[in-house]
C-alpha atoms as a PDB file:
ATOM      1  CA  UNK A   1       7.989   2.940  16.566  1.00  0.00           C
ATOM      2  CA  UNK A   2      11.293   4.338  16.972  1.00  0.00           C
ATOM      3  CA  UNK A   3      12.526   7.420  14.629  1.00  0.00           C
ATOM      4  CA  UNK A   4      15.204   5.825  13.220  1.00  0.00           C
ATOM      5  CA  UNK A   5      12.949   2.699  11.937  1.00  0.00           C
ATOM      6  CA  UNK A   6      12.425   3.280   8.495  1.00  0.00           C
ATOM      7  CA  UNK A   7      11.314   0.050   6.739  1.00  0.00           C
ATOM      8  CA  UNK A   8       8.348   0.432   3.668  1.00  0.00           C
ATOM      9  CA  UNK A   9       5.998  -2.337   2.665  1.00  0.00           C
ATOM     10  CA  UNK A  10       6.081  -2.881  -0.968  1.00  0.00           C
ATOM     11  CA  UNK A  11       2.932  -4.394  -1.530  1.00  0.00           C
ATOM     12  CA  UNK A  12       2.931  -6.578  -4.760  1.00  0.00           C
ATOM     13  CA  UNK A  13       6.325  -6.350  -4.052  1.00  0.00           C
ATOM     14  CA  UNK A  14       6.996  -9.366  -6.556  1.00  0.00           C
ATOM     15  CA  UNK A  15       5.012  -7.262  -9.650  1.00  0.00           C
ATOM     16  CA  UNK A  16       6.292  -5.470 -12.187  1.00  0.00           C
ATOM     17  CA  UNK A  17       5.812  -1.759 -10.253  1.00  0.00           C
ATOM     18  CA  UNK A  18       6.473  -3.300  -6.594  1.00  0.00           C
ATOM     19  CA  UNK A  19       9.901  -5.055  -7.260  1.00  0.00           C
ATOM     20  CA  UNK A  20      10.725  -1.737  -9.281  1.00  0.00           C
ATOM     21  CA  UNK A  21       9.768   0.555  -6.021  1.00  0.00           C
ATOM     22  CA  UNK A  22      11.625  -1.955  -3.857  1.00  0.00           C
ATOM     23  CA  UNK A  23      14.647  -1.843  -5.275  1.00  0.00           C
ATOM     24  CA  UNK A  24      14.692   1.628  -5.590  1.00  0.00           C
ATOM     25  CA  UNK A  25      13.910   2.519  -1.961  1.00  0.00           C
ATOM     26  CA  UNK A  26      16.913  -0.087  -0.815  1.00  0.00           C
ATOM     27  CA  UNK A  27      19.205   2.264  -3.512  1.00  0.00           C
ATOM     28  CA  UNK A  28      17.930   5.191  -1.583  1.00  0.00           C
ATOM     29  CA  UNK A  29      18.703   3.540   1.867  1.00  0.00           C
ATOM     30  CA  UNK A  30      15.670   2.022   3.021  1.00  0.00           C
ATOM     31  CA  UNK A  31      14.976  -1.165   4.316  1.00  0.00           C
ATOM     32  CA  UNK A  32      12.330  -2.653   1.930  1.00  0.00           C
ATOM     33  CA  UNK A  33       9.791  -5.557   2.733  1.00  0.00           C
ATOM     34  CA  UNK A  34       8.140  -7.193  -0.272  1.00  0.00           C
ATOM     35  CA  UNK A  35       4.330  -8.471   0.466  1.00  0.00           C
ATOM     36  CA  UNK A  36       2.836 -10.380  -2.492  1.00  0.00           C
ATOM     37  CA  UNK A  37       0.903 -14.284  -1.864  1.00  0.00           C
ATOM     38  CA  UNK A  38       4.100 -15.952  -2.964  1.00  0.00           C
ATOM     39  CA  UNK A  39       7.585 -15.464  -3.873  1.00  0.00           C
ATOM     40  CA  UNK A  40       8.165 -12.094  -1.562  1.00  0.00           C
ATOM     41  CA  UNK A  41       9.993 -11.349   1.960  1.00  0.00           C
ATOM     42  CA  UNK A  42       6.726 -12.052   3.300  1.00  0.00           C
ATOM     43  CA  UNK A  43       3.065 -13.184   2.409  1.00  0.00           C
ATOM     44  CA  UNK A  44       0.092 -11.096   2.215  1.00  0.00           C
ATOM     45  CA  UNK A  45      -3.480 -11.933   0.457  1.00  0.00           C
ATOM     46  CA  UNK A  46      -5.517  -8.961   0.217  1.00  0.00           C
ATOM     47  CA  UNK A  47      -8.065 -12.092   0.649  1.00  0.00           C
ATOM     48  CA  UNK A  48      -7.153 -13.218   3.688  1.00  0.00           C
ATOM     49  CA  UNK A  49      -7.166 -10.841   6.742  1.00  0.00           C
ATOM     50  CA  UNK A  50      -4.679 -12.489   8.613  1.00  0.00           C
ATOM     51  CA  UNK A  51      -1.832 -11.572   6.773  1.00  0.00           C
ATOM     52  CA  UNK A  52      -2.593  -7.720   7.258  1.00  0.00           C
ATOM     53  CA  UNK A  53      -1.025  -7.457  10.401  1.00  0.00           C
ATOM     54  CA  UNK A  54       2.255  -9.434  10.231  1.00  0.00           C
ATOM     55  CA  UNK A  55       3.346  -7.446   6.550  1.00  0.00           C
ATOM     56  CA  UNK A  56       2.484  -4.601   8.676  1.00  0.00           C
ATOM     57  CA  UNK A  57       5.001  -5.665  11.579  1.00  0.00           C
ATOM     58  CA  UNK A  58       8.316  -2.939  11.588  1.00  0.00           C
ATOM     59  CA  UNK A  59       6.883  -0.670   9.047  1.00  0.00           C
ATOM     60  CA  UNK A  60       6.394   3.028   8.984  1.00  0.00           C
ATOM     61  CA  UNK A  61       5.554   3.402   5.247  1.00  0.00           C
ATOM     62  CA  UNK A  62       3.622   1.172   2.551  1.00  0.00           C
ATOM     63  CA  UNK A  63       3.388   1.544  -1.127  1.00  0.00           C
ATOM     64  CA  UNK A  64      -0.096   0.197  -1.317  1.00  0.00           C
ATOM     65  CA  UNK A  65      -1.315  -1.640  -4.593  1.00  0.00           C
ATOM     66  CA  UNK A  66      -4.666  -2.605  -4.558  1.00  0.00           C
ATOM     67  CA  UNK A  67      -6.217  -5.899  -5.500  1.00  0.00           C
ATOM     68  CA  UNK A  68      -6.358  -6.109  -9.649  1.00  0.00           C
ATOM     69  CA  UNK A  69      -8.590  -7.133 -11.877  1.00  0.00           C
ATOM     70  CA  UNK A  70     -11.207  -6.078  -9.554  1.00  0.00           C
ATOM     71  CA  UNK A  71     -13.628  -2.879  -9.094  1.00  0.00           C
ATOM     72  CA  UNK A  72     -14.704  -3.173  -5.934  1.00  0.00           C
ATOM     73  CA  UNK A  73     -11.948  -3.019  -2.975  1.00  0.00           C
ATOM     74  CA  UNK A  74     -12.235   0.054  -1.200  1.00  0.00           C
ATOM     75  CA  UNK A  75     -13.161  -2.411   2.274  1.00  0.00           C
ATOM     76  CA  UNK A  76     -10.750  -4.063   2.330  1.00  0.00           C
ATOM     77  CA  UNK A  77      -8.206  -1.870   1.626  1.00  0.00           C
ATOM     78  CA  UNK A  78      -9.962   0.314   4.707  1.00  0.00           C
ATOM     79  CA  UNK A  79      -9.554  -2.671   7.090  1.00  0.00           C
ATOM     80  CA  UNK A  80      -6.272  -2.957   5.948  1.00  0.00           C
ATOM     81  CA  UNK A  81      -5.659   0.859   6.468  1.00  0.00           C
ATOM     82  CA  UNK A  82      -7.334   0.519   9.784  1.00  0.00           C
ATOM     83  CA  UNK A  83      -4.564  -1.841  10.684  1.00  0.00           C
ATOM     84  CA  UNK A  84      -1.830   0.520   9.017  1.00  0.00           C
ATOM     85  CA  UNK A  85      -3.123   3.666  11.301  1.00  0.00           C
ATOM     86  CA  UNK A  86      -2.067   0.952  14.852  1.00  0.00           C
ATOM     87  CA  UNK A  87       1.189  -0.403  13.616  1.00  0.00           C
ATOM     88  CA  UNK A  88       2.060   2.913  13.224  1.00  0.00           C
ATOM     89  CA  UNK A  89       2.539   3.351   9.584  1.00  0.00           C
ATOM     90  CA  UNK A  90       2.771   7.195   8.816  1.00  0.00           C
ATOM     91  CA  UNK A  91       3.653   7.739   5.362  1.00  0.00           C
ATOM     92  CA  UNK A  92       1.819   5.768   2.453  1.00  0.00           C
ATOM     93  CA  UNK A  93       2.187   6.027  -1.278  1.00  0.00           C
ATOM     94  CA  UNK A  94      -0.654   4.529  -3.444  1.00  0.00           C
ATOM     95  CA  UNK A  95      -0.611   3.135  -7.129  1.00  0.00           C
ATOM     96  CA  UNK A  96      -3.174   4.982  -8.481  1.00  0.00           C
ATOM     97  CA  UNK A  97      -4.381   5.442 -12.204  1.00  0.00           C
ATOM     98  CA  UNK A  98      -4.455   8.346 -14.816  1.00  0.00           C
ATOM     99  CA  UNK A  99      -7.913   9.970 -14.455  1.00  0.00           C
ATOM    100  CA  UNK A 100      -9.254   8.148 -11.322  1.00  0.00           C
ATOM    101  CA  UNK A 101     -11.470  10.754 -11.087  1.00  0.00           C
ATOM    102  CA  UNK A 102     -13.618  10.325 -13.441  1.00  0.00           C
ATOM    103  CA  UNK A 103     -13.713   6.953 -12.937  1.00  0.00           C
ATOM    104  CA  UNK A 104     -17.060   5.257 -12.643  1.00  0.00           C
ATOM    105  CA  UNK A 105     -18.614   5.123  -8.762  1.00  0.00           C
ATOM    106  CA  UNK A 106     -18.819   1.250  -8.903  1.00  0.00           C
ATOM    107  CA  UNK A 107     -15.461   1.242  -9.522  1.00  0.00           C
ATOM    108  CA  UNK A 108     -13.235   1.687  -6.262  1.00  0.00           C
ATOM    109  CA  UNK A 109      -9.989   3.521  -7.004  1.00  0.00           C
ATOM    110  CA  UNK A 110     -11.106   6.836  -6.466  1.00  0.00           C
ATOM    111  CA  UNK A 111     -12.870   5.390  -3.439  1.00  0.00           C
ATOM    112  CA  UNK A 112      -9.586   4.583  -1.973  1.00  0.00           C
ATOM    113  CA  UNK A 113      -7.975   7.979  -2.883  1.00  0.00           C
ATOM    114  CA  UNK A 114     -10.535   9.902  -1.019  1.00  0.00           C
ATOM    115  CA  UNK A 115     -10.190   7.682   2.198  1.00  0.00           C
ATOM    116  CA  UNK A 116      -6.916   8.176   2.278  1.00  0.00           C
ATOM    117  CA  UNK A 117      -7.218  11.837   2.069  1.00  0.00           C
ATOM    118  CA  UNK A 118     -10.006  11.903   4.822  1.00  0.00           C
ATOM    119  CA  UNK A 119      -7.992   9.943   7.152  1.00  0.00           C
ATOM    120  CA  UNK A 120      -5.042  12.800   7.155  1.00  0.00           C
ATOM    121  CA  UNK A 121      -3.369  10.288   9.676  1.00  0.00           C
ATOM    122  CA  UNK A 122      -0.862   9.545   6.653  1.00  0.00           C
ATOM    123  CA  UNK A 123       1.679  11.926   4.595  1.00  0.00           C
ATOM    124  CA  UNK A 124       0.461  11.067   1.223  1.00  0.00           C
ATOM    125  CA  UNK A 125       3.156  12.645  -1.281  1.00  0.00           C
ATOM    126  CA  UNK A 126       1.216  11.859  -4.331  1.00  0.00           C
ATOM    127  CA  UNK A 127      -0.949   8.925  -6.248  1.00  0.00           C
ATOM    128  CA  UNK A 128       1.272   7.377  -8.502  1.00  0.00           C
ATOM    129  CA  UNK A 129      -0.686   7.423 -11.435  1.00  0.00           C
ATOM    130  CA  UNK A 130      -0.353   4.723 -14.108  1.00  0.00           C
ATOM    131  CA  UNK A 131      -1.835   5.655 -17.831  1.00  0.00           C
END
């Protein structure tokens, strides 16, 4: 990874919050890639490994979004974290939600807070909280 590469992976980049981010990090001067499992700059399934790598191809920074309408996650978005630390991603911003802490345990989002905390590989500037 070269200093001056500075492209972010907008995952759900074709949602309501990912398009949003997108478009304001290419107003701000950033190259932007868009990862959804249709209708973005590139395809990613949070369901199928193989597109980890290849949305992660050129990027230094992600705005991760983590699968909805589900409560457990925190695995895969580890592998896919895992896979983030190689490709040299150093800088990752995560959609969060308004009192993930108290959150119950079988329900991941806190989960994936805390790993990305532990992992101090990444310059987290804050959860974006939604709520």
């Amino acid at each position: 990874m070269t200093a001056s590469r500075r492209t972010a992976l907008v995952l759900g980049g074709t949602g309501r919050t990912g398009a949003l981010v997108a478009q304001k990090l290419i107003e701000r001067g950033l190259n932007a890639r868009t990862a959804s499992r249709r209708g973005a700059d590139v395809v990613f399934d949070w369901d199928d490994k193989t597109t980890y790598a290849p949305a992660l191809d050129c990027v230094d920074r992600v705005y991760l979004v983590t699968p909805i309408m589900r409560i457990k996650f925190a695995r895969q978005a580890a592998e896919f974290l895992d896979l983030a630390v190689v490709a040299g991603v150093r800088h990752v911003t995560y959609l969060s939600t308004y009192r993930s802490d108290q959150a119950p345990p079988e329900v991941d989002i806190r989960a994936v807070e805390l790993d990305l905390v532990r992992r101090g590989s990444f310059t987290i500037p804050y959860c974006v909280r939604h709520g």
